[in-house]
PDB file of N, CA and C in Angstrom:
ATOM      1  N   UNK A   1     257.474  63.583 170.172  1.00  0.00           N
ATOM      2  CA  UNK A   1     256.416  62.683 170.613  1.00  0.00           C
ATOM      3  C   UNK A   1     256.829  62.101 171.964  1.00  0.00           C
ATOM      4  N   UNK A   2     255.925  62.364 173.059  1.00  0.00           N
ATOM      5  CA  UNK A   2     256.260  61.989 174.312  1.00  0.00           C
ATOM      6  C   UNK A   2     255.803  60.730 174.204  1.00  0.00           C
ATOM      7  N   UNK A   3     256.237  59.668 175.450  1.00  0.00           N
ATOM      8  CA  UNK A   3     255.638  58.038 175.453  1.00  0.00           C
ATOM      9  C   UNK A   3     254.366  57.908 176.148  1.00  0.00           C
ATOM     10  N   UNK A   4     253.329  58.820 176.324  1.00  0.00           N
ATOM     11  CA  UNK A   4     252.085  58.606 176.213  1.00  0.00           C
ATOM     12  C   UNK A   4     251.344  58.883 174.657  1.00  0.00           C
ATOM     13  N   UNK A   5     251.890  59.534 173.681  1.00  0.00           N
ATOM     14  CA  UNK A   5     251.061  59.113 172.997  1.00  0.00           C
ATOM     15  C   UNK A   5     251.435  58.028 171.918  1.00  0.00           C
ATOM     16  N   UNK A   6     252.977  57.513 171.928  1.00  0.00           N
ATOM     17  CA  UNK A   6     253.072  56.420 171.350  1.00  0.00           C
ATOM     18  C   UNK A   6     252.248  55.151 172.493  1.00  0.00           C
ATOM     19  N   UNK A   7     252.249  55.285 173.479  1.00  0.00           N
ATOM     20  CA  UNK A   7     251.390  54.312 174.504  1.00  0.00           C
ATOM     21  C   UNK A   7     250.090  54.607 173.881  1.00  0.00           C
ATOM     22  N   UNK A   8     249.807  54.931 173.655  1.00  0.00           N
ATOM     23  CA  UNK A   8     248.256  55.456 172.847  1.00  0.00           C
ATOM     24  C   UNK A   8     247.699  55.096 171.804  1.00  0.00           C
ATOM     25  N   UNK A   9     249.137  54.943 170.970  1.00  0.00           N
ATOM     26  CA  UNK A   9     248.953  54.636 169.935  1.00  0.00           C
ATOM     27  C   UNK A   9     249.178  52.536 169.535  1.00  0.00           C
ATOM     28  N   UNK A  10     250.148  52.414 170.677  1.00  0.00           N
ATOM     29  CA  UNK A  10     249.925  50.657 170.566  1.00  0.00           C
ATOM     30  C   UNK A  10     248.175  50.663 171.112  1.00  0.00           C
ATOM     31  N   UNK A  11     248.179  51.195 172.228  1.00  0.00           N
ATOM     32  CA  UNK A  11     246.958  50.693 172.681  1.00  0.00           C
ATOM     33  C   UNK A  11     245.806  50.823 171.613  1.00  0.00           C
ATOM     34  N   UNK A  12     245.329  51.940 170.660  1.00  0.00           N
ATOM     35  CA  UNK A  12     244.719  51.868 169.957  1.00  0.00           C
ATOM     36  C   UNK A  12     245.164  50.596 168.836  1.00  0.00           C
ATOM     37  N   UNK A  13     246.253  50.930 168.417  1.00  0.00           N
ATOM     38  CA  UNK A  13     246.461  49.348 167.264  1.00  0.00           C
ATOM     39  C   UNK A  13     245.842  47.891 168.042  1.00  0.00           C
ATOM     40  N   UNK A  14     246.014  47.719 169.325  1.00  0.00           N
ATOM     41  CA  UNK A  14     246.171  46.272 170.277  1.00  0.00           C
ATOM     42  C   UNK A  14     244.189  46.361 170.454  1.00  0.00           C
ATOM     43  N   UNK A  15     243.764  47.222 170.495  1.00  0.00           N
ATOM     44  CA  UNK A  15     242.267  47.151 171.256  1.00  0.00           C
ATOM     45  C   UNK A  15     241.440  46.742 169.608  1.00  0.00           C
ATOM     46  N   UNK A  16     242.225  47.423 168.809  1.00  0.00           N
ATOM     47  CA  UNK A  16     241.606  46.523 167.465  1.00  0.00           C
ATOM     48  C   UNK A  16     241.807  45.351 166.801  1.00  0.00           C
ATOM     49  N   UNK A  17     242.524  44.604 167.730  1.00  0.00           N
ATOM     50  CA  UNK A  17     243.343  43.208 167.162  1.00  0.00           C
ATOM     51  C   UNK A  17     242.879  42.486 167.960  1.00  0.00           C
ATOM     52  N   UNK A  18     242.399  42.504 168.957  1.00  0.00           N
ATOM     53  CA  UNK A  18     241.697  41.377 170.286  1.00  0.00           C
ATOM     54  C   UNK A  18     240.192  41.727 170.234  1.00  0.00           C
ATOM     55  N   UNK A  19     239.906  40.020 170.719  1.00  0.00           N
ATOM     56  CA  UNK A  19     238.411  39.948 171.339  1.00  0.00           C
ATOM     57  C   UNK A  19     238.244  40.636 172.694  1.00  0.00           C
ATOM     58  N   UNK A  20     239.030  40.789 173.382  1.00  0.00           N
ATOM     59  CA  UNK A  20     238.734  41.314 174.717  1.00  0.00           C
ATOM     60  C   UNK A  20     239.526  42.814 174.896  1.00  0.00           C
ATOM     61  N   UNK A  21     239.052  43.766 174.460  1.00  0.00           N
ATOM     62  CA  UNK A  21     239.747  45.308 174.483  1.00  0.00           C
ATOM     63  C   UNK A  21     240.093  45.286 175.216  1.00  0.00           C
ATOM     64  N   UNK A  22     238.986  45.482 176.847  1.00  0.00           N
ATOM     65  CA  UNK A  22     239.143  46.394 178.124  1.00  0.00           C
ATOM     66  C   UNK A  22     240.358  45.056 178.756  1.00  0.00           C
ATOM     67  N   UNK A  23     240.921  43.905 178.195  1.00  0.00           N
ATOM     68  CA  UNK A  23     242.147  43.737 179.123  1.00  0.00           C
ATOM     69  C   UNK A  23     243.382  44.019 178.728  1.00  0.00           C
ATOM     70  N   UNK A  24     243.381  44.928 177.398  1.00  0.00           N
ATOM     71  CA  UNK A  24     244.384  45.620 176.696  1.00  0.00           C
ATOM     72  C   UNK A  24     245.013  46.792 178.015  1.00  0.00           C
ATOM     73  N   UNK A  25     246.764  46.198 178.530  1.00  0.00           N
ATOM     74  CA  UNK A  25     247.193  47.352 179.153  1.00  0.00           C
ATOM     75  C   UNK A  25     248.667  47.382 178.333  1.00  0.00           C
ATOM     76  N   UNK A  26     249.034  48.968 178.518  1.00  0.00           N
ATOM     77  CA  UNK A  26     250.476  49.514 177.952  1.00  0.00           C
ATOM     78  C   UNK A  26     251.102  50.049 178.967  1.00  0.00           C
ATOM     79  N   UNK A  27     252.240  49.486 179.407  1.00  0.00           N
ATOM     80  CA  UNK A  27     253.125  50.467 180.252  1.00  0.00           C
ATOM     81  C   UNK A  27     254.140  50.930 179.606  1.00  0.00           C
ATOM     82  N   UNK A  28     254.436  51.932 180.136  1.00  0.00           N
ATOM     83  CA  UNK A  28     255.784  52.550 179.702  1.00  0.00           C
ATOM     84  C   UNK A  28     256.670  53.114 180.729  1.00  0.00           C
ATOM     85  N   UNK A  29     257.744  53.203 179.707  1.00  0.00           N
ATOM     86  CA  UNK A  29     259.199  53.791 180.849  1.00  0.00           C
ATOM     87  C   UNK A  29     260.198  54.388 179.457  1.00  0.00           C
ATOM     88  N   UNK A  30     260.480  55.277 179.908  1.00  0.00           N
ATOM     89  CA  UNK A  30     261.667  56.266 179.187  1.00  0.00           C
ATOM     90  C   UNK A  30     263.059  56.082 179.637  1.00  0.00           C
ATOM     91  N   UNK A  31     264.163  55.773 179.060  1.00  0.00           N
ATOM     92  CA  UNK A  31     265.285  55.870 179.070  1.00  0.00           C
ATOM     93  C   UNK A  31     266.469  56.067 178.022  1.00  0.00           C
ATOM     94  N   UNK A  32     267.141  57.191 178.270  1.00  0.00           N
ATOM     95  CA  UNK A  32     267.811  57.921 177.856  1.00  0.00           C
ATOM     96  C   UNK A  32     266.722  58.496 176.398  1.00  0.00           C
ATOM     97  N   UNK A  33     267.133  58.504 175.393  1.00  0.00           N
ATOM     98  CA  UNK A  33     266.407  58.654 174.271  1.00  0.00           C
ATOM     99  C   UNK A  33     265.303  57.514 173.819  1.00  0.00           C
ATOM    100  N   UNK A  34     265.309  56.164 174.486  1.00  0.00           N
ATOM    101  CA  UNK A  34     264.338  55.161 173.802  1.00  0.00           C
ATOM    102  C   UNK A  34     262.795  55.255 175.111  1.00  0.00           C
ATOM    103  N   UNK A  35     261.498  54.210 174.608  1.00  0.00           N
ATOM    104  CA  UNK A  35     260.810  54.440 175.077  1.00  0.00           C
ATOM    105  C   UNK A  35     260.558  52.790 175.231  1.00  0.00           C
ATOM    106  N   UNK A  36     260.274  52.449 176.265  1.00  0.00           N
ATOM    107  CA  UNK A  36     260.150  51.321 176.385  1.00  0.00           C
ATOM    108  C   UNK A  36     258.857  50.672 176.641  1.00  0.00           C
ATOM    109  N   UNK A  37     257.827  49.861 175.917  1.00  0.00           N
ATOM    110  CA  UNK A  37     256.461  49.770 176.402  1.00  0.00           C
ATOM    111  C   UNK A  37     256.191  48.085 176.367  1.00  0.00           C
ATOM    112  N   UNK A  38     255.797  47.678 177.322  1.00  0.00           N
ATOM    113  CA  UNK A  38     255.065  46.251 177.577  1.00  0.00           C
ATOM    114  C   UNK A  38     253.828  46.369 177.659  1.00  0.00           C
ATOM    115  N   UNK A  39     253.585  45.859 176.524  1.00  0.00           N
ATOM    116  CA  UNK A  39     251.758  44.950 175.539  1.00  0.00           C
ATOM    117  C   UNK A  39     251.243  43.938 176.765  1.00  0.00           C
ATOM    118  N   UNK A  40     250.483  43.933 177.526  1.00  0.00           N
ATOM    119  CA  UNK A  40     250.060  42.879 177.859  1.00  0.00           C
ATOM    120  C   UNK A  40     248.015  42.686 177.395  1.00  0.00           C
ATOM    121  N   UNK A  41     247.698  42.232 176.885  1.00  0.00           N
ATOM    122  CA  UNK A  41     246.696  41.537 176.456  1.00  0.00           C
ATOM    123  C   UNK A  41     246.187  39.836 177.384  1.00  0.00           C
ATOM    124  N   UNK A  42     244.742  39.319 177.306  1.00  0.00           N
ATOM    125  CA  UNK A  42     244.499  38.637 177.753  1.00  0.00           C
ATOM    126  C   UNK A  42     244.910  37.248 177.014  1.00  0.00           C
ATOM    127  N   UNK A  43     245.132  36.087 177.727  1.00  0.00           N
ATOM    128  CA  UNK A  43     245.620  34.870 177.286  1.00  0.00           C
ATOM    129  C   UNK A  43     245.125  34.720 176.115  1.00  0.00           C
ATOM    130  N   UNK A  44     244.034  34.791 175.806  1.00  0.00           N
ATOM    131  CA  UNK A  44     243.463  34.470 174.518  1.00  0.00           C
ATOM    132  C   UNK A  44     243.806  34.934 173.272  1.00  0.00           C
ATOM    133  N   UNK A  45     244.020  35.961 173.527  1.00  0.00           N
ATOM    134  CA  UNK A  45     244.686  37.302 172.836  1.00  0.00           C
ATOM    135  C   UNK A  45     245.755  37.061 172.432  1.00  0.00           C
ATOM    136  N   UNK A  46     246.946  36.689 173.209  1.00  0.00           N
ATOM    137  CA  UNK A  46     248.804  36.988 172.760  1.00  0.00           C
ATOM    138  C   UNK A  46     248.751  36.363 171.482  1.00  0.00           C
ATOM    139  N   UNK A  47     248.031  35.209 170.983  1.00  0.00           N
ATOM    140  CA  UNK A  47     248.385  34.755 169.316  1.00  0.00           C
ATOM    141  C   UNK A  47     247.965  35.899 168.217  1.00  0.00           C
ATOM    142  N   UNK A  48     247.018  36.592 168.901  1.00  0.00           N
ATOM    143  CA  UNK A  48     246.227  37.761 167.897  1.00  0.00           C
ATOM    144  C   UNK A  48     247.566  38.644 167.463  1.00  0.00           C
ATOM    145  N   UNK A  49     248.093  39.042 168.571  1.00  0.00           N
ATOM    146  CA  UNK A  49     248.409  40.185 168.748  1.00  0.00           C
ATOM    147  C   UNK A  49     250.073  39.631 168.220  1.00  0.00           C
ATOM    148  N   UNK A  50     250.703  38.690 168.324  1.00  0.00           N
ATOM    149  CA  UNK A  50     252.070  37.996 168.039  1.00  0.00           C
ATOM    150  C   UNK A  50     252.064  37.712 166.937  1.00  0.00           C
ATOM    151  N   UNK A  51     250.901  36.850 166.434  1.00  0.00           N
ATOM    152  CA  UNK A  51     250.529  36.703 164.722  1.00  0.00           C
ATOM    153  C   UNK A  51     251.486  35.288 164.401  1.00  0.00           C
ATOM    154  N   UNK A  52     251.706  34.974 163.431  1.00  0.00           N
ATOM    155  CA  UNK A  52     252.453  33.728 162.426  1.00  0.00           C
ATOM    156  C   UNK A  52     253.690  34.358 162.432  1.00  0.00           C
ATOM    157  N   UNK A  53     254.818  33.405 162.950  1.00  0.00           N
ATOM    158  CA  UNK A  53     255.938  33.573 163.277  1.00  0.00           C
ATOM    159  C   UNK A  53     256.151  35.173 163.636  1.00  0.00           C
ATOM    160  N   UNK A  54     255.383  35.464 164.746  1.00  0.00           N
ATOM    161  CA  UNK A  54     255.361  37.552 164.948  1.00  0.00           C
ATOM    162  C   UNK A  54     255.552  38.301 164.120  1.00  0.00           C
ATOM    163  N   UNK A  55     254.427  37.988 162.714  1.00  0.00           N
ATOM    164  CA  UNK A  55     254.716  38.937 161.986  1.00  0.00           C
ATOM    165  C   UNK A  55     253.406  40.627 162.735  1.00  0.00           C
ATOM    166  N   UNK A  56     252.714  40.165 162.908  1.00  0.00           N
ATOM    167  CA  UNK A  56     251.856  41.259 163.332  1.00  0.00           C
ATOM    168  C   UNK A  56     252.552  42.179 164.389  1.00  0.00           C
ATOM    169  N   UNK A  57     253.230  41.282 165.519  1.00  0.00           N
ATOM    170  CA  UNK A  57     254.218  42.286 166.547  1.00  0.00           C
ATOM    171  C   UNK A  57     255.626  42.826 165.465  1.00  0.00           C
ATOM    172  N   UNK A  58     255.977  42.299 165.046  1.00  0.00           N
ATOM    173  CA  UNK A  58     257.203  42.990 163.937  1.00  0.00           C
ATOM    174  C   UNK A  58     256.386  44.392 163.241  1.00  0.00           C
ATOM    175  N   UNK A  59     254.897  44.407 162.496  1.00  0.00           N
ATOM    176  CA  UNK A  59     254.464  44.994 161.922  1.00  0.00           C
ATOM    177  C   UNK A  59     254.116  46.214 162.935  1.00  0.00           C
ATOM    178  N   UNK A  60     253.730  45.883 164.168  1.00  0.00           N
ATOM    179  CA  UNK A  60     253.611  46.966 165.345  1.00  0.00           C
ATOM    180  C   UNK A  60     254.757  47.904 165.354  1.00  0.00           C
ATOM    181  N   UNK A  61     255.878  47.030 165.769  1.00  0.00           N
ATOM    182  CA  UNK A  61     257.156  47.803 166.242  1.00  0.00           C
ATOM    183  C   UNK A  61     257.261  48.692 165.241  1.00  0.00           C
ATOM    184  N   UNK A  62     257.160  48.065 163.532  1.00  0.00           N
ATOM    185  CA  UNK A  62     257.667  49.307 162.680  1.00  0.00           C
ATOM    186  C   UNK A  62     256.579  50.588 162.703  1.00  0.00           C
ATOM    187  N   UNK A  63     255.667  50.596 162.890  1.00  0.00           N
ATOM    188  CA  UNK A  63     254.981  51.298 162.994  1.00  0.00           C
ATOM    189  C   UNK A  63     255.181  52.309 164.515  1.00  0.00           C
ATOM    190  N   UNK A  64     255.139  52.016 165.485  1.00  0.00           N
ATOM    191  CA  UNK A  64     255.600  52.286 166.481  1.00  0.00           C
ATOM    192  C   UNK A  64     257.319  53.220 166.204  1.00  0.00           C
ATOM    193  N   UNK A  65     258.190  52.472 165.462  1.00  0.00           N
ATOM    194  CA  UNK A  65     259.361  53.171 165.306  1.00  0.00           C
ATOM    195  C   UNK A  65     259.234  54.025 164.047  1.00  0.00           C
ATOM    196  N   UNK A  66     258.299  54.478 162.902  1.00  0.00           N
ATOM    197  CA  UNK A  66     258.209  55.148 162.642  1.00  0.00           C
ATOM    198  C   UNK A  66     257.526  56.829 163.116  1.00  0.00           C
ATOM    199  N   UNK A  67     256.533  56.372 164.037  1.00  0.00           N
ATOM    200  CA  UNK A  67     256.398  57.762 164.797  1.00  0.00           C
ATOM    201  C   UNK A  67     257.338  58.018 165.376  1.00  0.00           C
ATOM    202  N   UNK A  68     258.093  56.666 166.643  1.00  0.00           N
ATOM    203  CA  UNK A  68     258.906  57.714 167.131  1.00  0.00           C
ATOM    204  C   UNK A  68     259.686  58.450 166.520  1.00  0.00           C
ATOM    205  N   UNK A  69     260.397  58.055 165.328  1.00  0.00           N
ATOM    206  CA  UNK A  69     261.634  58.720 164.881  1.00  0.00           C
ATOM    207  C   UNK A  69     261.340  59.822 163.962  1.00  0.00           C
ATOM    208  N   UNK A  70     260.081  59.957 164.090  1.00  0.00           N
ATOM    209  CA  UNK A  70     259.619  61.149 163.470  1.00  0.00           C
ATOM    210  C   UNK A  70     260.131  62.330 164.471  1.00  0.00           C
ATOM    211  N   UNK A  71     260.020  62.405 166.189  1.00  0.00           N
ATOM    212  CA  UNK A  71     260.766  62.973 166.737  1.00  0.00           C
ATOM    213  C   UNK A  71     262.154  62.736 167.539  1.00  0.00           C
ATOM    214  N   UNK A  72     262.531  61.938 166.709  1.00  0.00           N
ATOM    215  CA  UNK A  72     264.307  61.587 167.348  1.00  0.00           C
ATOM    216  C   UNK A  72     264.589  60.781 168.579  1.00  0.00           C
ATOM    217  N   UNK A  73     263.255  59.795 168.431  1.00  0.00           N
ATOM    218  CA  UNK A  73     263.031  58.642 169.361  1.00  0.00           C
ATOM    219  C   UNK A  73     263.261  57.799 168.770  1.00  0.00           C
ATOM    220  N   UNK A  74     263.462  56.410 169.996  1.00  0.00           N
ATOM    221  CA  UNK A  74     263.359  55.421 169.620  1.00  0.00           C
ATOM    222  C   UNK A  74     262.674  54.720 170.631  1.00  0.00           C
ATOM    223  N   UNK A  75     262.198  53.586 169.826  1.00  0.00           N
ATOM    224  CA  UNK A  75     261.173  52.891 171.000  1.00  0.00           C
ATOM    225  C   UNK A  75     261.415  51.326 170.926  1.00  0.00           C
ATOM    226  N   UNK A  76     260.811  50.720 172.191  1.00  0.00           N
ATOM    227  CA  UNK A  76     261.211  48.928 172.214  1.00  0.00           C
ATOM    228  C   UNK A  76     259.780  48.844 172.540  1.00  0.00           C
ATOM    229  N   UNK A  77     259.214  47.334 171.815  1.00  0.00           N
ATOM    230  CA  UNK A  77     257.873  47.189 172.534  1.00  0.00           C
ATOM    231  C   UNK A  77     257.688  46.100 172.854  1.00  0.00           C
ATOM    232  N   UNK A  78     257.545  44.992 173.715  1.00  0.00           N
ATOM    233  CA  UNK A  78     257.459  43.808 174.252  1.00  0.00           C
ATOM    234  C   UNK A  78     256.127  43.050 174.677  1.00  0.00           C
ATOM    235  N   UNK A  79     255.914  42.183 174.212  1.00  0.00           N
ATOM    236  CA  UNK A  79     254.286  41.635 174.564  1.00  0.00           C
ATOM    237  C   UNK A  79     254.691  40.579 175.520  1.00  0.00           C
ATOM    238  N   UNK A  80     253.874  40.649 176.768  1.00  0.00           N
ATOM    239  CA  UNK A  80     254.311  40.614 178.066  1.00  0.00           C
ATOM    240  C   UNK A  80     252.480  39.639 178.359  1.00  0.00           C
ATOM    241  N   UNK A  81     253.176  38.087 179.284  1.00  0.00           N
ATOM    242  CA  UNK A  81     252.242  37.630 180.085  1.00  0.00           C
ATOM    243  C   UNK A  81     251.279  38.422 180.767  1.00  0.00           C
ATOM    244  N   UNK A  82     250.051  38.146 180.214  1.00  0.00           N
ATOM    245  CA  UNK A  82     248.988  38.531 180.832  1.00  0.00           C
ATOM    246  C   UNK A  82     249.110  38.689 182.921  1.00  0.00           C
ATOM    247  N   UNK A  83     248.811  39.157 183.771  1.00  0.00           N
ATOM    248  CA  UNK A  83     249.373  39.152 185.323  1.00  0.00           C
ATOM    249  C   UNK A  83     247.665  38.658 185.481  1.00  0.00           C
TER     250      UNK A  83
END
C-alpha cells in the first residue's frame, strides 16, 4: 500500500466526521518504511475529528495502522492547525 491510498483513506474517514468536507486536507511524506500524514480540517472541525480525550484520532490511527501493516508499513498521523 503506497501513501496515497492510505491518504485516501484518512481523507475518506475525516470528510465523514466534519461539517465542512471540502476543507478536509491530507499531506503526506514517506520515510524510510513509515508514512507520515497531517489531518488538517477546519477550526470547527478539530473537536470532531480529536473526539473525548482523542479517542476518535486514536481510533483513526488504528485503523490507518492496520492497512498499513497489511503491507509492511507503518504509518504516523497528526491532526494539524487549520493554515
Amino acid at each position: 500500500m503506497d501513501d496515497k491510498k492510505l491518504r485516501d483513506l484518512l481523507e475518506y474517514i475525516a470528510r465523514g466526521l466534519v461539517n465542512d468536507p471540502e476543507a478536509v486536507k491530507v499531506e503526506s511524506s514517506i520515510e524510510d518504511n513509515t508514512v507520515h500524514l497531517k489531518l488538517s480540517v477546519s477550526s470547527e472541525d478539530i473537536g470532531r475529528v480529536i473526539g473525548k480525550q482523542g479517542r476518535v484520532a486514536n481510533s483513526i490511527r488504528h485503523l490507518l495502522r492496520a492497512a498499513a501493516s497489511r503491507e509492511g508499513m507503518q504509518v504516523v498521523m497528526d491532526v494539524v492547525e487549520p493554515e
